[in-house]
N, C-alpha and C. Protein backbone atom coordinates (compact mmCIF):
# COMPACT_ATOMS: atom_id res chain seq x y z
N UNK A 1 -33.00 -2.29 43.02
CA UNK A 1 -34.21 -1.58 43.39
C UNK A 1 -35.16 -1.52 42.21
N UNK A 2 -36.64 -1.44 42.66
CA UNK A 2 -37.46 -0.98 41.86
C UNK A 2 -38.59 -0.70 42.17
N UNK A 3 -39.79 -1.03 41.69
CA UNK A 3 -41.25 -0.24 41.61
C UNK A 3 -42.05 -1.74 42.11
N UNK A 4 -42.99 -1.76 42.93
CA UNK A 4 -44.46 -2.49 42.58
C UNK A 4 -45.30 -1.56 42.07
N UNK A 5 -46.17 -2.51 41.49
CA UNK A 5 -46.80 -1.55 40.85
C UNK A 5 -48.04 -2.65 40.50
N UNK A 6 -49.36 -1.73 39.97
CA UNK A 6 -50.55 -2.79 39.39
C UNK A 6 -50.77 -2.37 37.91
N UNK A 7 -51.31 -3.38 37.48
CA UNK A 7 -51.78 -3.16 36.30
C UNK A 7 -53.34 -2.10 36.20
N UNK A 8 -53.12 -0.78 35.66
CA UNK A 8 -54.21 -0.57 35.37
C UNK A 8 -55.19 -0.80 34.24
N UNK A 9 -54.38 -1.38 33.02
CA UNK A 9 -55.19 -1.59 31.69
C UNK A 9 -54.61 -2.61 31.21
N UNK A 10 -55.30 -3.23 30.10
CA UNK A 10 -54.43 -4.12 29.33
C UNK A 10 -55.10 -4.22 28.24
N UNK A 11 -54.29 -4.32 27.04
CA UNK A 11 -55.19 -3.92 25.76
C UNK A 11 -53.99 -4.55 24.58
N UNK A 12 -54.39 -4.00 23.34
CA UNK A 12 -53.26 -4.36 22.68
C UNK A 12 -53.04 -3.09 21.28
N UNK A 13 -51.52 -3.46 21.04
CA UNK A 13 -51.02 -1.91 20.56
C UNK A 13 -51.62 -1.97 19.17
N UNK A 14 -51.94 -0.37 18.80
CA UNK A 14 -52.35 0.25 17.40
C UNK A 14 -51.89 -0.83 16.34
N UNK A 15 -52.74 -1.02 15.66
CA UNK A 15 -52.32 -2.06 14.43
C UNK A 15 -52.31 -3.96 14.66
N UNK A 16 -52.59 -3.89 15.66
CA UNK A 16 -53.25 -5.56 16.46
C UNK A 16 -51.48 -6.40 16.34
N UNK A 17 -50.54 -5.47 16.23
CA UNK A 17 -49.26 -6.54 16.83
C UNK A 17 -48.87 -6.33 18.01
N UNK A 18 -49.52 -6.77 18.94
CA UNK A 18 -48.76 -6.73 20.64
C UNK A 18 -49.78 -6.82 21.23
N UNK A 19 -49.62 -6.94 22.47
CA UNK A 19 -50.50 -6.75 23.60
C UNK A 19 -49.61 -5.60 24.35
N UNK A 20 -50.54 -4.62 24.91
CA UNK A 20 -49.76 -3.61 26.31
C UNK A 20 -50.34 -3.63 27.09
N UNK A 21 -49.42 -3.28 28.30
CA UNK A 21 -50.24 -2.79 29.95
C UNK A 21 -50.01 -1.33 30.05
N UNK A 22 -50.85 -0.71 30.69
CA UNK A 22 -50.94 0.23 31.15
C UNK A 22 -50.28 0.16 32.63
N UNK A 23 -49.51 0.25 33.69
CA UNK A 23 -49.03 -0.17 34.76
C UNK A 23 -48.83 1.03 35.16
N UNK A 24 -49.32 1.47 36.65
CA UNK A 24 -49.06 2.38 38.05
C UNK A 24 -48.00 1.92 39.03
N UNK A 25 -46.80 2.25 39.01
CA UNK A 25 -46.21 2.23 40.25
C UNK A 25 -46.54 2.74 41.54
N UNK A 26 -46.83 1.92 42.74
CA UNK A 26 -47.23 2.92 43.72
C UNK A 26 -46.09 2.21 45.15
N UNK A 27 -44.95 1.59 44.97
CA UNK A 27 -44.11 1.84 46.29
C UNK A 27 -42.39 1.38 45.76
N UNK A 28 -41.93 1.48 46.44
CA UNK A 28 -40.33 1.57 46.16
C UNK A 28 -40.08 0.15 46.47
N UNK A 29 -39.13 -0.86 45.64
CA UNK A 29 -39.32 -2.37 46.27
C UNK A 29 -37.45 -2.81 46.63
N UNK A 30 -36.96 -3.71 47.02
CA UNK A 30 -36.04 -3.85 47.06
C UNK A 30 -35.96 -5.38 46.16
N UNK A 31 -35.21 -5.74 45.29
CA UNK A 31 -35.30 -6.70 44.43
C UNK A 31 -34.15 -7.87 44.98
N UNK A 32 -35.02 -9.11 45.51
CA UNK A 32 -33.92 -9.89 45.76
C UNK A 32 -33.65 -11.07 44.50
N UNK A 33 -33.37 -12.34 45.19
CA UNK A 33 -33.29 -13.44 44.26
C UNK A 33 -34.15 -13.60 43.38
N UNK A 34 -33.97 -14.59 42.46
CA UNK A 34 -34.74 -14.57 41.29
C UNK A 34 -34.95 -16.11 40.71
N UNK A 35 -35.67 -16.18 40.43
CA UNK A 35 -35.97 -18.16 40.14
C UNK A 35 -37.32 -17.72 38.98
N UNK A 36 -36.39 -18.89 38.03
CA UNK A 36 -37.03 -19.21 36.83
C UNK A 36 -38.63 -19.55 36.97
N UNK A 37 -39.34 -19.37 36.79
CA UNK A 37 -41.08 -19.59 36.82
C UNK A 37 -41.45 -20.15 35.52
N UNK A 38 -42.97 -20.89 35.41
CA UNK A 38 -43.54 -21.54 34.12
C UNK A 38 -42.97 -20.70 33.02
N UNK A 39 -42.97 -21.18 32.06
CA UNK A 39 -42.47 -20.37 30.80
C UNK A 39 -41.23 -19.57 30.48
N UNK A 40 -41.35 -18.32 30.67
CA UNK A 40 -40.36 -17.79 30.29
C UNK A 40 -40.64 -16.52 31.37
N UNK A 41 -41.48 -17.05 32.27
CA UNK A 41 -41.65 -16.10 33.94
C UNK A 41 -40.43 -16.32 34.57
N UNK A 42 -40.26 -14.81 34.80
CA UNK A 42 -38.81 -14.99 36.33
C UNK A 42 -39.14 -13.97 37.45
N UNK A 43 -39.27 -15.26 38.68
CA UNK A 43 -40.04 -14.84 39.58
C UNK A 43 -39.34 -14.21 40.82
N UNK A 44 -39.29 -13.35 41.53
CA UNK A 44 -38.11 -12.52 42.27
C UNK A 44 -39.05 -11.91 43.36
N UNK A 45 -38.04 -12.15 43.97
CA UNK A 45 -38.27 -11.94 46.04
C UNK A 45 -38.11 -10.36 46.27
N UNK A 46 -39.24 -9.48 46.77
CA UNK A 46 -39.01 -8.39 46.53
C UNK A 46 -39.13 -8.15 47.76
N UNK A 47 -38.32 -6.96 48.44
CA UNK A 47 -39.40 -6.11 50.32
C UNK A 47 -39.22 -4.53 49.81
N UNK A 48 -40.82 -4.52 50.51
CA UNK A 48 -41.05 -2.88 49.96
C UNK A 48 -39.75 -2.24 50.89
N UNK A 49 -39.73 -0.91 50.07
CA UNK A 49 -39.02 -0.18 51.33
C UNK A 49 -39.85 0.77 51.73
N UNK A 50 -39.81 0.62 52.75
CA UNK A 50 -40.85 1.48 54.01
C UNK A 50 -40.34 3.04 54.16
N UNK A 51 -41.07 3.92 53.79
CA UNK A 51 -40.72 5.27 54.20
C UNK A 51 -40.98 5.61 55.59
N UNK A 52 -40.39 6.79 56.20
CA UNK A 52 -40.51 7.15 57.14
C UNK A 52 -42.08 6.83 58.12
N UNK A 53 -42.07 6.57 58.64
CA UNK A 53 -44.13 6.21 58.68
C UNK A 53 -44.04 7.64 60.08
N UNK A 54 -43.51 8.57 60.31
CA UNK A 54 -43.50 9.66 61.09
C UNK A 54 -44.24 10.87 60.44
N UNK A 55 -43.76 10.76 58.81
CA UNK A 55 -43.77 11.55 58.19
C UNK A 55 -42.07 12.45 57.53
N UNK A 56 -42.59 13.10 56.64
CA UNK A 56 -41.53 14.23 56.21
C UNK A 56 -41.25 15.06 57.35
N UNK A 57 -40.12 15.02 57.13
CA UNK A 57 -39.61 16.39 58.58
C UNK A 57 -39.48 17.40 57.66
N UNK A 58 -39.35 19.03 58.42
CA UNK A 58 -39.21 20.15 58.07
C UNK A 58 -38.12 20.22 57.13
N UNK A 59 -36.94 19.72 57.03
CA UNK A 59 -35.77 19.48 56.25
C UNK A 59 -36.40 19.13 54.60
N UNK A 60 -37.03 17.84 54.69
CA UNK A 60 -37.61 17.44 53.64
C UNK A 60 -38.91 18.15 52.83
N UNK A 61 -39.73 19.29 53.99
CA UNK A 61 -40.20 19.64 53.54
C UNK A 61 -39.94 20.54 52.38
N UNK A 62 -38.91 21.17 52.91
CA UNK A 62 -37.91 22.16 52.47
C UNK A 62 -37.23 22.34 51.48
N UNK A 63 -36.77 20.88 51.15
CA UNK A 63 -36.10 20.56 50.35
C UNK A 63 -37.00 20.36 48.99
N UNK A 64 -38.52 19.97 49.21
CA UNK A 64 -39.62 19.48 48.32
C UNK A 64 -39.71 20.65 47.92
N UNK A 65 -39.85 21.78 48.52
CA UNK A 65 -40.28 23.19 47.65
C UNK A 65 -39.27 23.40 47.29
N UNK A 66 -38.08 23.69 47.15
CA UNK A 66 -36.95 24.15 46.29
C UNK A 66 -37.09 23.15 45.24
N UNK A 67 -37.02 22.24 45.15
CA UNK A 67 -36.81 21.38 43.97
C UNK A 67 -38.00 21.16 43.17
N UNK A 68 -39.31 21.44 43.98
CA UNK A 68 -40.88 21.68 43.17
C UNK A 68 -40.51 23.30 42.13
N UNK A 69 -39.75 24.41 43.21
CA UNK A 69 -40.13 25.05 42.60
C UNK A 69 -39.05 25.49 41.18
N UNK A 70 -37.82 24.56 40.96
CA UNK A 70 -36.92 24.95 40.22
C UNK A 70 -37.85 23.93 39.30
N UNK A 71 -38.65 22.31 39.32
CA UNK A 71 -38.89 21.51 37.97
C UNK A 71 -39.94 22.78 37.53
N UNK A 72 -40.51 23.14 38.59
CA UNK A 72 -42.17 24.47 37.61
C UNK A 72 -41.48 25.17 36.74
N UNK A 73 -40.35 26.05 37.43
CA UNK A 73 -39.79 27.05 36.32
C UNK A 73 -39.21 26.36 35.08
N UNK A 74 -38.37 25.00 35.19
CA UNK A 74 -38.16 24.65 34.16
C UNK A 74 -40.02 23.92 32.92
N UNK A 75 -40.48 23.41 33.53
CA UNK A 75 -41.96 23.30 32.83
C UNK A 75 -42.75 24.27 32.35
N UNK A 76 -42.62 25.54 33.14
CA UNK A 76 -43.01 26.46 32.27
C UNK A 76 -42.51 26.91 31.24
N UNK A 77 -40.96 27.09 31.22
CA UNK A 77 -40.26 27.49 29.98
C UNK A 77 -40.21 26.60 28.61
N UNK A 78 -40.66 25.31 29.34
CA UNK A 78 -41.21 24.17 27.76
C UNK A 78 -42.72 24.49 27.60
N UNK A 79 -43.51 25.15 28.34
CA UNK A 79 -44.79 24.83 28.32
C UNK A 79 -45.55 23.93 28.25
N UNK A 80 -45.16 23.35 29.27
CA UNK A 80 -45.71 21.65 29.55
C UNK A 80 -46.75 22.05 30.75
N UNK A 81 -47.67 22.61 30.36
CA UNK A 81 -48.69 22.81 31.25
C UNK A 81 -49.31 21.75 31.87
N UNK A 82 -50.11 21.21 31.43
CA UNK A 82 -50.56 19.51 31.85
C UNK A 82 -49.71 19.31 32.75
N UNK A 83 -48.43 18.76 32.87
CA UNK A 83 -47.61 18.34 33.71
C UNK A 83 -47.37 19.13 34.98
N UNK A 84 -47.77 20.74 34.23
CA UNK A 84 -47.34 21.48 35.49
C UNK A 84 -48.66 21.67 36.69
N UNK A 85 -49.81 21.36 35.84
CA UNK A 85 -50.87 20.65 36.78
C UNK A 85 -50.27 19.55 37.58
N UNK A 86 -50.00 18.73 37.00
CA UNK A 86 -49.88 17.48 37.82
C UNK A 86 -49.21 17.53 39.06
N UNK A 87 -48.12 18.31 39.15
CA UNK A 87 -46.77 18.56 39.73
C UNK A 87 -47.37 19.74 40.85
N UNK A 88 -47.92 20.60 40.05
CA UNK A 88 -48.84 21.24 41.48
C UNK A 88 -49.50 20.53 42.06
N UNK A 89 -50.23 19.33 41.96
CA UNK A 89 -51.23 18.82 42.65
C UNK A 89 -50.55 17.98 43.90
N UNK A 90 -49.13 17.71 43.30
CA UNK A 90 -48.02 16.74 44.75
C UNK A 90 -47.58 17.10 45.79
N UNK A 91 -48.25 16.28 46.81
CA UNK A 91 -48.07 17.23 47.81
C UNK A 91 -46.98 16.00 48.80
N UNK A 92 -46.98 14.99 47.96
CA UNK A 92 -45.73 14.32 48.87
C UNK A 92 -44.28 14.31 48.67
N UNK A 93 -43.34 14.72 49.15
CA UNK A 93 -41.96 14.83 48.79
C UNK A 93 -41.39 13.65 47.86
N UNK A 94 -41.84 12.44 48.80
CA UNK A 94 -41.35 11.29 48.06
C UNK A 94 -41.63 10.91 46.49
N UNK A 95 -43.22 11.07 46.14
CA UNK A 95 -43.67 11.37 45.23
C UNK A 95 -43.23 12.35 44.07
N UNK A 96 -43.00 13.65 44.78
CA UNK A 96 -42.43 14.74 43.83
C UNK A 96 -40.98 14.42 43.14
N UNK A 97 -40.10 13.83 43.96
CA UNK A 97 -39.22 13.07 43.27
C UNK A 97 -39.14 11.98 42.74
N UNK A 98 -39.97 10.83 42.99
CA UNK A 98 -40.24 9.89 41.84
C UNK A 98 -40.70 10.22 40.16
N UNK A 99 -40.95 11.97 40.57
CA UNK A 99 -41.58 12.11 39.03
C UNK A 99 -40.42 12.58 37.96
N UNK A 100 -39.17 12.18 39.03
CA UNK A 100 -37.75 12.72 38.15
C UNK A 100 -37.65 11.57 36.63
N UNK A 101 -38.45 9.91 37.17
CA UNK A 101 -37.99 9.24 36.39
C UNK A 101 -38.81 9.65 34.58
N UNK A 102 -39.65 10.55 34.51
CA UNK A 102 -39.77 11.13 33.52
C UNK A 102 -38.85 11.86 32.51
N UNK A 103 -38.10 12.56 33.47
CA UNK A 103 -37.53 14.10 33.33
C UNK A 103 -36.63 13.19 32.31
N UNK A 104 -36.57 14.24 31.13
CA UNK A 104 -35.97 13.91 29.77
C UNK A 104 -34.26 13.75 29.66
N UNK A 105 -34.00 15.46 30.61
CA UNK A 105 -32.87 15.82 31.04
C UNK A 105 -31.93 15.22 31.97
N UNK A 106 -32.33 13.89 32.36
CA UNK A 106 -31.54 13.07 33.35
C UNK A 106 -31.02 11.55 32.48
N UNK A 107 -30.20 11.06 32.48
CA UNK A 107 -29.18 10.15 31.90
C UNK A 107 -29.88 8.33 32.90
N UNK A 108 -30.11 7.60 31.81
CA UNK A 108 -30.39 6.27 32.25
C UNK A 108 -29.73 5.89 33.77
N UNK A 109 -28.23 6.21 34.00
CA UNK A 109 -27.75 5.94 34.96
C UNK A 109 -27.87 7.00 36.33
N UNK A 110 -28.34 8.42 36.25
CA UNK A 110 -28.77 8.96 37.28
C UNK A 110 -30.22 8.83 37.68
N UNK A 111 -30.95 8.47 36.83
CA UNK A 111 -32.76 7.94 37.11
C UNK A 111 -31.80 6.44 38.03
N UNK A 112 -31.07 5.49 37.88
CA UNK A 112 -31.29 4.67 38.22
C UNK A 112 -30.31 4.76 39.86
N UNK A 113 -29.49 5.98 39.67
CA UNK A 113 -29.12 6.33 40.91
C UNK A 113 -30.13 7.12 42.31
N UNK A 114 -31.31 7.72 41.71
CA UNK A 114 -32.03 8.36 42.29
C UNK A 114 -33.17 6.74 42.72
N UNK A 115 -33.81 5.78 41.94
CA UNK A 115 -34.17 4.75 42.49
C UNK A 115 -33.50 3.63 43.44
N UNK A 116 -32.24 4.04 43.51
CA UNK A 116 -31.11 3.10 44.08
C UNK A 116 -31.11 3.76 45.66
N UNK A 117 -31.52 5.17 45.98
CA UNK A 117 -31.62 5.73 46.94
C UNK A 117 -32.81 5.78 47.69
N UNK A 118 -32.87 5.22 48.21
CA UNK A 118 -34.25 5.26 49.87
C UNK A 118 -34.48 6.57 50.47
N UNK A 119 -33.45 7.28 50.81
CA UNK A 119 -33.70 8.37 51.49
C UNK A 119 -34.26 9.79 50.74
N UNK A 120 -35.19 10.11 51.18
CA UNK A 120 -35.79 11.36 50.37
C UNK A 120 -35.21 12.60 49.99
N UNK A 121 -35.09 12.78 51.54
CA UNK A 121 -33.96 13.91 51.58
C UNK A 121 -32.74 13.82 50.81
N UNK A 122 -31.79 12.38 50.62
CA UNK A 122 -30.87 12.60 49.36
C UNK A 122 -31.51 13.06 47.87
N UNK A 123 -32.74 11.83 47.80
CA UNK A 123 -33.05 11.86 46.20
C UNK A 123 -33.23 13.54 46.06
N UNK A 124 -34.21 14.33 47.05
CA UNK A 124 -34.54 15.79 46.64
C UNK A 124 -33.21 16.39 46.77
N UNK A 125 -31.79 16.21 47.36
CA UNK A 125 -30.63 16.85 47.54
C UNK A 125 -30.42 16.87 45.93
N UNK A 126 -30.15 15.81 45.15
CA UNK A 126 -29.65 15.25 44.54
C UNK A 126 -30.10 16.26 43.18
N UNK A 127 -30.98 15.75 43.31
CA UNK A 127 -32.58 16.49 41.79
C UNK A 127 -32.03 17.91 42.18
N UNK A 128 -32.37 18.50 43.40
CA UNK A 128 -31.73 20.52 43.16
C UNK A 128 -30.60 20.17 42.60
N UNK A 129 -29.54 19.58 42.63
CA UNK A 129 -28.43 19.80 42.11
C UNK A 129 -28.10 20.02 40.73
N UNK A 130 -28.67 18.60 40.07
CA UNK A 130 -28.85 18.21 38.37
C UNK A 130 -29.65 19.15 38.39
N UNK A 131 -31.28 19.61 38.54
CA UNK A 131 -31.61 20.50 37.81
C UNK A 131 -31.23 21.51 37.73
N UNK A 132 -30.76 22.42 38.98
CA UNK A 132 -29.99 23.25 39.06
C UNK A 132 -28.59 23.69 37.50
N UNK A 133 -28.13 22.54 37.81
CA UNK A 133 -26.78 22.17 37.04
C UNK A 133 -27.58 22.14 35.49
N UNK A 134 -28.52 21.43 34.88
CA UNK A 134 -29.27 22.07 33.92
C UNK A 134 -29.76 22.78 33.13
N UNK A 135 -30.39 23.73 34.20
CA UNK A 135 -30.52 25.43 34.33
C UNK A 135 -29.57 25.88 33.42
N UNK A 136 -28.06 25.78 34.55
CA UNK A 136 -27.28 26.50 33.74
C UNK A 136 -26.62 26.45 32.64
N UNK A 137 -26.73 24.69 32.30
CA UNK A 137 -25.96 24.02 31.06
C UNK A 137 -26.91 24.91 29.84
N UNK A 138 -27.92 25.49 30.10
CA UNK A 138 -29.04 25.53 29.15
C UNK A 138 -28.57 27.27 28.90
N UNK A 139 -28.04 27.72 29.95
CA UNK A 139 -27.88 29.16 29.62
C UNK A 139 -26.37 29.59 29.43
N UNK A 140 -25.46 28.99 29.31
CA UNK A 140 -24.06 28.99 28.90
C UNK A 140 -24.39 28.22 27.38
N UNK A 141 -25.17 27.59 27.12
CA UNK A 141 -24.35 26.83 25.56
C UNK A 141 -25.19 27.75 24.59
N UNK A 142 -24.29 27.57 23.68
CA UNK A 142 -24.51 29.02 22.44
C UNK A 142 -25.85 28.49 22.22
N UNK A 143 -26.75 29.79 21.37
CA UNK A 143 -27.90 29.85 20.92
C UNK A 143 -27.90 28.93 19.54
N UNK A 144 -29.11 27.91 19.52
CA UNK A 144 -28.70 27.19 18.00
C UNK A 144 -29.49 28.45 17.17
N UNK A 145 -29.66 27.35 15.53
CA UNK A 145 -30.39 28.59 14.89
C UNK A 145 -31.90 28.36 15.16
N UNK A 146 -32.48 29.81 15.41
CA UNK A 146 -34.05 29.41 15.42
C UNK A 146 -34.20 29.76 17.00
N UNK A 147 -33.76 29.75 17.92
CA UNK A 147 -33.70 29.81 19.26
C UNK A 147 -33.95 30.95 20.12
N UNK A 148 -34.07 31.26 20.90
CA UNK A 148 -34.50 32.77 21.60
C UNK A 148 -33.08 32.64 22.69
N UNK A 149 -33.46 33.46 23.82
CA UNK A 149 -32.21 33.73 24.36
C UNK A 149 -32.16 32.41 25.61
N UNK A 150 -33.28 32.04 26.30
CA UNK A 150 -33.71 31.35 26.77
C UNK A 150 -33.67 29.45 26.24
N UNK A 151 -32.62 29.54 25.26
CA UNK A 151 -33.21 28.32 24.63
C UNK A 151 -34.54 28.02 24.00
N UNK A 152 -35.43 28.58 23.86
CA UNK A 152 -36.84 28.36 23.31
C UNK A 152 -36.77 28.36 21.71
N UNK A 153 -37.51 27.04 21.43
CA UNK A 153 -37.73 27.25 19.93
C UNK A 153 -38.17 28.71 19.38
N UNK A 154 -38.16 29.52 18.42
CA UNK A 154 -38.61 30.93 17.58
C UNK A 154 -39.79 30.75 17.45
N UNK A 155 -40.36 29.42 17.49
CA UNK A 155 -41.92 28.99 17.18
C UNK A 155 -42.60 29.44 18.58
N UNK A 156 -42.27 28.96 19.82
CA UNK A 156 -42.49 28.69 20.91
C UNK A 156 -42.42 30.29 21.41
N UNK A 157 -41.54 31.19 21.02
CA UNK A 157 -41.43 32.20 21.36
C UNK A 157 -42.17 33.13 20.92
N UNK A 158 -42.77 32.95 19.54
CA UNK A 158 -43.55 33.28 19.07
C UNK A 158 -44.70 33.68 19.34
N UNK A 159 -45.25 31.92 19.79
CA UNK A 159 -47.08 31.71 20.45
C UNK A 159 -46.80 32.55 21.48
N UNK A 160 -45.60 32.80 22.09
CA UNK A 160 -45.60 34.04 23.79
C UNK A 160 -45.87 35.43 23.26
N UNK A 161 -45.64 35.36 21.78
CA UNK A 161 -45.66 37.16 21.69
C UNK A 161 -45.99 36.99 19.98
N UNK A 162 -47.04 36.72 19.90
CA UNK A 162 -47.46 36.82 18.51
C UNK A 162 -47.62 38.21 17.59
N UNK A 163 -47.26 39.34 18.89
CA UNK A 163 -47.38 40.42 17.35
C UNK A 163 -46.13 40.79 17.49
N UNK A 164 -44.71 39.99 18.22
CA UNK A 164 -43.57 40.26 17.79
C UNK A 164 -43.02 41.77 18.62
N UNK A 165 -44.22 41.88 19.74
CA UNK A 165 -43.59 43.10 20.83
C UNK A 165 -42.16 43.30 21.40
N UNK A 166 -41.55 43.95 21.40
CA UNK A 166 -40.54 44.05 22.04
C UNK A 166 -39.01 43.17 20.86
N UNK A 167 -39.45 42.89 20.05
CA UNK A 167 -38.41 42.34 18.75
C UNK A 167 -37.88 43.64 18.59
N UNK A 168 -36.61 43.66 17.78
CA UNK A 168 -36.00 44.32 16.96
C UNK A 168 -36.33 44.63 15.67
């Protein structure tokens, strides 16, 4: 499995060694055979996979707000505001879980288990679970040094309460 996607930019990286793309994924593909192309192109037989064209059912809807609303609480507690714009603005299920392949907290091989899955309703089953499971990995493991109770950097906790209210 993977992404189509277009190129939105193309430019080349800081310091003039490389060229980059800027690239948008916008559908889920299924990756078939593959044959060598000019150069060092390898050219591969892809079929989108087609989502529901009915729409999200109530199930999925369902499932999109529990799992919208456990990534917010975790984004707020990093203060990744920007993002937490973004993430408010999604209003498609399918979408809201494609934005797992960001998420820091997920392991090369579960991003590639959540793209390996078609069905929405699993991928959002899936995401409450790990983040869920997260959550709590984050509030059972001892406090490092510097840390608040929450896991939060002392810095981070800080900018929340700069005259140190409610400290000891």
């Amino acid at each position: 499995y993977g992404v189509l996607a277009s190129i939105v930019q193309v430019g080349r990286i800081a310091g003039g060694n490389g060229s980059a793309a800027v690239v948008r994924g916008t559908k889920r593909a299924h990756i078939g055979a593959g044959a060598n192309g000019p150069g060092a192109a390898l050219w591969v037989e892809v079929t989108e996979v087609i989502e529901d064209a009915a729409g999200p059912t109530d199930e999925v809807k369902a499932l999109a707000a529990e799992y919208k609303k456990l990534l917010l609480a975790m984004l707020q507690r990093r203060e990744a505001w920007q993002i937490i714009d973004f993430v408010n603005q999604l209003t498609d299920p399918s979408a809201l879980a494609d934005t797992a392949g960001y998420a820091s907290y997920l392991t090369p091989v579960q991003k590639r288990q959540l793209l390996e899955t078609p069905d929405v309703a699993e991928r959002l089953k899936v995401l409450i679970e790990w983040t869920g499971d997260q959550r709590q990995d984050r509030r059972r493991r001892p406090r490092g040094h510097g840390e608040d109770a929450e896991g939060i950097p002392a810095a981070s906790a800080a900018r929340r309460d700069p005259q140190g209210a409610g400290r000891r």
